[in-house]
C-alpha atoms as a PDB file:
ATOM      1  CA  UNK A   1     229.646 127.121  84.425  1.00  0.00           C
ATOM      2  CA  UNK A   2     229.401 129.495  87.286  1.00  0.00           C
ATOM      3  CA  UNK A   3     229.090 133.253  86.594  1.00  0.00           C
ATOM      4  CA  UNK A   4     231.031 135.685  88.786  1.00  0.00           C
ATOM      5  CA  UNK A   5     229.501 139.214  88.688  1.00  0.00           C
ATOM      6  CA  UNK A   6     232.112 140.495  91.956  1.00  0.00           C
ATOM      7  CA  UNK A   7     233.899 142.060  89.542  1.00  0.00           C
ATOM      8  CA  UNK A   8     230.506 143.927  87.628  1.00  0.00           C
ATOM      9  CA  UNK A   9     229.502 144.675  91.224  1.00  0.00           C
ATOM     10  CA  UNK A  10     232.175 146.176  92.662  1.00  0.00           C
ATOM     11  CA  UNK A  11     232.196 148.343  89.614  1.00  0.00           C
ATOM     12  CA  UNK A  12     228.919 149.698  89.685  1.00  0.00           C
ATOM     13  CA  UNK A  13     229.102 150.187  93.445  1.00  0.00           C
ATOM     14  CA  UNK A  14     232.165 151.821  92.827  1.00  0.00           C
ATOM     15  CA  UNK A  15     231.020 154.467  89.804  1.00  0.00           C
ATOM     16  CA  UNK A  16     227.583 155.002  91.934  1.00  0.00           C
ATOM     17  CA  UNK A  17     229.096 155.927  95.139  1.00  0.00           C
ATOM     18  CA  UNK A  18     231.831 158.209  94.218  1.00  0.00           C
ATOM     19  CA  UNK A  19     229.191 159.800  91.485  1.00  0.00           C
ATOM     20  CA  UNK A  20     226.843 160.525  94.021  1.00  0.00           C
ATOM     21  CA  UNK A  21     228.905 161.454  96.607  1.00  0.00           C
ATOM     22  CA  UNK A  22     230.399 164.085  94.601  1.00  0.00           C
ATOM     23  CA  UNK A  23     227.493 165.366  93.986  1.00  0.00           C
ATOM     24  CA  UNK A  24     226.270 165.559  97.916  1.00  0.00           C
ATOM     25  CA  UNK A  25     229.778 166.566  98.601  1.00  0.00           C
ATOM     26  CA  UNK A  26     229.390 169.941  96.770  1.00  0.00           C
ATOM     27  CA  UNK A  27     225.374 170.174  98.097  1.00  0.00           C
ATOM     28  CA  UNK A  28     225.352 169.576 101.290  1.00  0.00           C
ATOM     29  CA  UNK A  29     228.623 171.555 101.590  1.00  0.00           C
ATOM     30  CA  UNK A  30     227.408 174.764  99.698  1.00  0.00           C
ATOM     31  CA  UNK A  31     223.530 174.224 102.285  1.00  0.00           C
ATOM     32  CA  UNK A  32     224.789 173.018 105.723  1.00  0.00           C
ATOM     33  CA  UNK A  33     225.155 176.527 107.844  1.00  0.00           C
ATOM     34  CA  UNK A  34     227.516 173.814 110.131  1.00  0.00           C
ATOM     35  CA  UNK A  35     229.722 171.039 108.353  1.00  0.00           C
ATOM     36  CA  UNK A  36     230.364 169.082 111.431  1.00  0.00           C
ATOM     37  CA  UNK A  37     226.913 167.376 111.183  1.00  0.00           C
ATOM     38  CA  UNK A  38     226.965 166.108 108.387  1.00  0.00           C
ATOM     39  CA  UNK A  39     230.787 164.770 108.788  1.00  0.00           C
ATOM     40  CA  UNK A  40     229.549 163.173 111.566  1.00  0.00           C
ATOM     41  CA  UNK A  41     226.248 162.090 110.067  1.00  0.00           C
ATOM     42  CA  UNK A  42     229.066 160.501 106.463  1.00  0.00           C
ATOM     43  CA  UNK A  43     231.351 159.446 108.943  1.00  0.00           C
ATOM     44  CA  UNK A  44     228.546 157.054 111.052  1.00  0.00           C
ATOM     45  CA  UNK A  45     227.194 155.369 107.860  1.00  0.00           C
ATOM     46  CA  UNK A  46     230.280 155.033 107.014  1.00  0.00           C
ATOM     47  CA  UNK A  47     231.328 152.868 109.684  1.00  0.00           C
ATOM     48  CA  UNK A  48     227.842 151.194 109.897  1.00  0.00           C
ATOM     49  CA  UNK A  49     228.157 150.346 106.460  1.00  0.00           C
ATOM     50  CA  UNK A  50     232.187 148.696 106.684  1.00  0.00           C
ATOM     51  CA  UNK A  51     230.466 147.049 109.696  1.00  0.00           C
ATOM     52  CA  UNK A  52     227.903 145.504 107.614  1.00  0.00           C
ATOM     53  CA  UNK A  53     230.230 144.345 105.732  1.00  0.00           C
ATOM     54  CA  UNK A  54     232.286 143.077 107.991  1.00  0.00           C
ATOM     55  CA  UNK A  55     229.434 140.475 109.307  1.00  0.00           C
ATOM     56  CA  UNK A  56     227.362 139.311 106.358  1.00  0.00           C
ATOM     57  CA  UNK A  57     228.107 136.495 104.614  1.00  0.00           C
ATOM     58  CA  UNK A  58     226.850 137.117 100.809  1.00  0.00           C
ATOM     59  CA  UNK A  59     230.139 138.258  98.575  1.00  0.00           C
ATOM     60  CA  UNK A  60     228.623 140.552  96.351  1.00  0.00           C
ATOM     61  CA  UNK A  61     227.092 142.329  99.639  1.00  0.00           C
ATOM     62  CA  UNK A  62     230.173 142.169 101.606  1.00  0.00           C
ATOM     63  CA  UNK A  63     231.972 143.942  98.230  1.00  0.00           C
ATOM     64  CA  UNK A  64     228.757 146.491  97.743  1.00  0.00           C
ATOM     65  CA  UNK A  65     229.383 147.467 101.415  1.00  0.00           C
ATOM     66  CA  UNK A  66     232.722 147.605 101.929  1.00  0.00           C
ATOM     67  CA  UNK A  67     233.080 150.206  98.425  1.00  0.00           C
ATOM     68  CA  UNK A  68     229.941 152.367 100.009  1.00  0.00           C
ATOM     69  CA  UNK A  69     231.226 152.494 103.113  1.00  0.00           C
ATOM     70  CA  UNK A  70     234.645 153.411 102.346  1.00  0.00           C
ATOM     71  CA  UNK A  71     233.292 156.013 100.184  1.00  0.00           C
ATOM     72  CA  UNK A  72     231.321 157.673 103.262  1.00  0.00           C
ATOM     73  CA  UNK A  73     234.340 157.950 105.129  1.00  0.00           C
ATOM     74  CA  UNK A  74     236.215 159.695 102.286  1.00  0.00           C
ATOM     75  CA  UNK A  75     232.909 162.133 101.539  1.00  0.00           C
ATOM     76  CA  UNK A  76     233.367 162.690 105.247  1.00  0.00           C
ATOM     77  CA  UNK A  77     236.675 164.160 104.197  1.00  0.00           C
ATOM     78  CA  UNK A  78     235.637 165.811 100.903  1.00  0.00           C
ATOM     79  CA  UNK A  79     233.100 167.778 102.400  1.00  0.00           C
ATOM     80  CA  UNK A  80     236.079 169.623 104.880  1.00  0.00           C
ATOM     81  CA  UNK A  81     237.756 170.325 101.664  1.00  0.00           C
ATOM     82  CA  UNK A  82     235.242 171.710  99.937  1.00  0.00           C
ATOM     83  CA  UNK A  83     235.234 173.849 102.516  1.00  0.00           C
ATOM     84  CA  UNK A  84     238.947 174.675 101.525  1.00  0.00           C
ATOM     85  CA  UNK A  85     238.014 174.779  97.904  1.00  0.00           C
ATOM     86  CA  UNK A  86     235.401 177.829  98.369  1.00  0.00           C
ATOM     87  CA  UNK A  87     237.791 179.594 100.376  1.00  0.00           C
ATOM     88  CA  UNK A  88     240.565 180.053  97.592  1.00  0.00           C
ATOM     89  CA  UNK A  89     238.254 180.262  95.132  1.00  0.00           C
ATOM     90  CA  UNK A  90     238.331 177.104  93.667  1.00  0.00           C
ATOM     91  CA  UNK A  91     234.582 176.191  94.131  1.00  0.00           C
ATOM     92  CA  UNK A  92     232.029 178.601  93.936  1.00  0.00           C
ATOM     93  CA  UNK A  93     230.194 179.873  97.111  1.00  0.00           C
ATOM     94  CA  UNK A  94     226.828 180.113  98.464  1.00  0.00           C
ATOM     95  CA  UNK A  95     225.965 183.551  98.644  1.00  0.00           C
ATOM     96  CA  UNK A  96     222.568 182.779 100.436  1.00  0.00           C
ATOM     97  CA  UNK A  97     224.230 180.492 103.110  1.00  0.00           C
ATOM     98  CA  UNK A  98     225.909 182.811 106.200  1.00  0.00           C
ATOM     99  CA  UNK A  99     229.069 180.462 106.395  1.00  0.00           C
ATOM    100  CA  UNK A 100     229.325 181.213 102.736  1.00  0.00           C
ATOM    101  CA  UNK A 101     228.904 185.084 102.872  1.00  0.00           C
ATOM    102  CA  UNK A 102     231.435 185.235 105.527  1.00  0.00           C
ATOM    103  CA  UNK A 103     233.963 183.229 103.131  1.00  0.00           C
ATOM    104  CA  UNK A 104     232.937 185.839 100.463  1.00  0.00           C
ATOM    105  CA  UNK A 105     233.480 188.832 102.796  1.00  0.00           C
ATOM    106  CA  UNK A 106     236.769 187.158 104.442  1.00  0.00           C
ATOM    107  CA  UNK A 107     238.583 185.386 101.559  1.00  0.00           C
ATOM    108  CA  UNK A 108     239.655 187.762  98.665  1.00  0.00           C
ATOM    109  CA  UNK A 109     239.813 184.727  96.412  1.00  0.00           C
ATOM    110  CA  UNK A 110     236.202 182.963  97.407  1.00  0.00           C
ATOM    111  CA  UNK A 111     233.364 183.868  94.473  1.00  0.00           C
ATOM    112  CA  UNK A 112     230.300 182.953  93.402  1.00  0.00           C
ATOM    113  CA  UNK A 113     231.407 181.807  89.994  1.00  0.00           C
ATOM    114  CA  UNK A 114     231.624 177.878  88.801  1.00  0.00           C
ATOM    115  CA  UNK A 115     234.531 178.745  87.425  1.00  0.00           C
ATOM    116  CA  UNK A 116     234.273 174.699  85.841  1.00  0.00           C
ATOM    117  CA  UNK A 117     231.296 175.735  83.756  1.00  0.00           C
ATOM    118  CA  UNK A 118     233.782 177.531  81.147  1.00  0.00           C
ATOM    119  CA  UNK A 119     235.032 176.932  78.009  1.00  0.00           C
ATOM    120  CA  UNK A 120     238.993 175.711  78.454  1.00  0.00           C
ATOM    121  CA  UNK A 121     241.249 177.629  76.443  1.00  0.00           C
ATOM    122  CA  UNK A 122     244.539 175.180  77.000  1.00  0.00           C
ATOM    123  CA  UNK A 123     246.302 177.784  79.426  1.00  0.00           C
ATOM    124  CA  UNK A 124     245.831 178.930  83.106  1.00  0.00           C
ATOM    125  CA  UNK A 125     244.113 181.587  83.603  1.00  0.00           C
ATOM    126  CA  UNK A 126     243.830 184.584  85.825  1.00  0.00           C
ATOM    127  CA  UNK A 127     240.984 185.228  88.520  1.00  0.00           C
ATOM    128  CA  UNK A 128     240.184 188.418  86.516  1.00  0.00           C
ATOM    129  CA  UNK A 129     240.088 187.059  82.673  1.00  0.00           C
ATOM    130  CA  UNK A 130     238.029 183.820  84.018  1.00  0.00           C
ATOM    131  CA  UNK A 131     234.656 185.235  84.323  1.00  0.00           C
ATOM    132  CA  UNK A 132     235.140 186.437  81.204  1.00  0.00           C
ATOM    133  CA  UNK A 133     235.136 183.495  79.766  1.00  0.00           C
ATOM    134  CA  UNK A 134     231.788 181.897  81.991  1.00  0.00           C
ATOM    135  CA  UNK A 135     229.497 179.948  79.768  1.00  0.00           C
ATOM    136  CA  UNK A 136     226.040 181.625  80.402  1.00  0.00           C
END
């Protein structure tokens, strides 16, 4: 009997890529003084990856591929948004980074604060009481 681990790789491909793109979503976002690089710089390897595996011939490959690449192209995305995010508040900004003090000085809503390091207390809550409430 044959063993098919698609499935087991696809999975881990999966949980790896988004995990870490998350992550580089939110640091390269809060670094880059420009976000167009590395858009561009997601976006290529994204495409360079779905190209890889558009040609090679080994399935679990092809699958491992075709998941990182996709991801790329959707960091790509993510890191615009972040972008968004920081600028209403829902992110925290980058006070050392000049596109980030500009948000600060521009955007009544943009702060500092990781507002997700908090404890939740079941209820929305209001930009004043939720730095009050900051685990430190």
């Amino acid at each position: 009997m044959e063993i098919n681990t698609l499935g087991l790789t696809a999975a881990i491909t999966a949980f790896l890529a988004i995990w870490i793109g998350h992550v580089a979503v939110r640091k390269v976002e809060a670094e880059a003084r420009d976000i167009r690089l590395p858009m561009l710089i997601a976006i290529a390897l994204g495409l360079t990856t779905e190209y890889g595996s558009l040609i090679t011939d080994n399935r679990s490959l092809k699958t491992a591929l075709g998941i990182l690449g996709i991801t790329l192209l959707w960091d790509a995305f993510e890191i615009y948004r972040q972008e968004k995010r920081i600028k209403h508040g829902h992110a925290p900004a980058n006070p050392k980074n000049p596109r980030h003090a500009k948000f600060l000085a521009e955007h009544p809503a943009a702060t500092t604060l990781d507002l997700l390091k908090r404890d939740p207390i079941g209820r929305p809550v209001s930009p004043e009481e939720a730095p009050k409430l900051l685990n430190h």
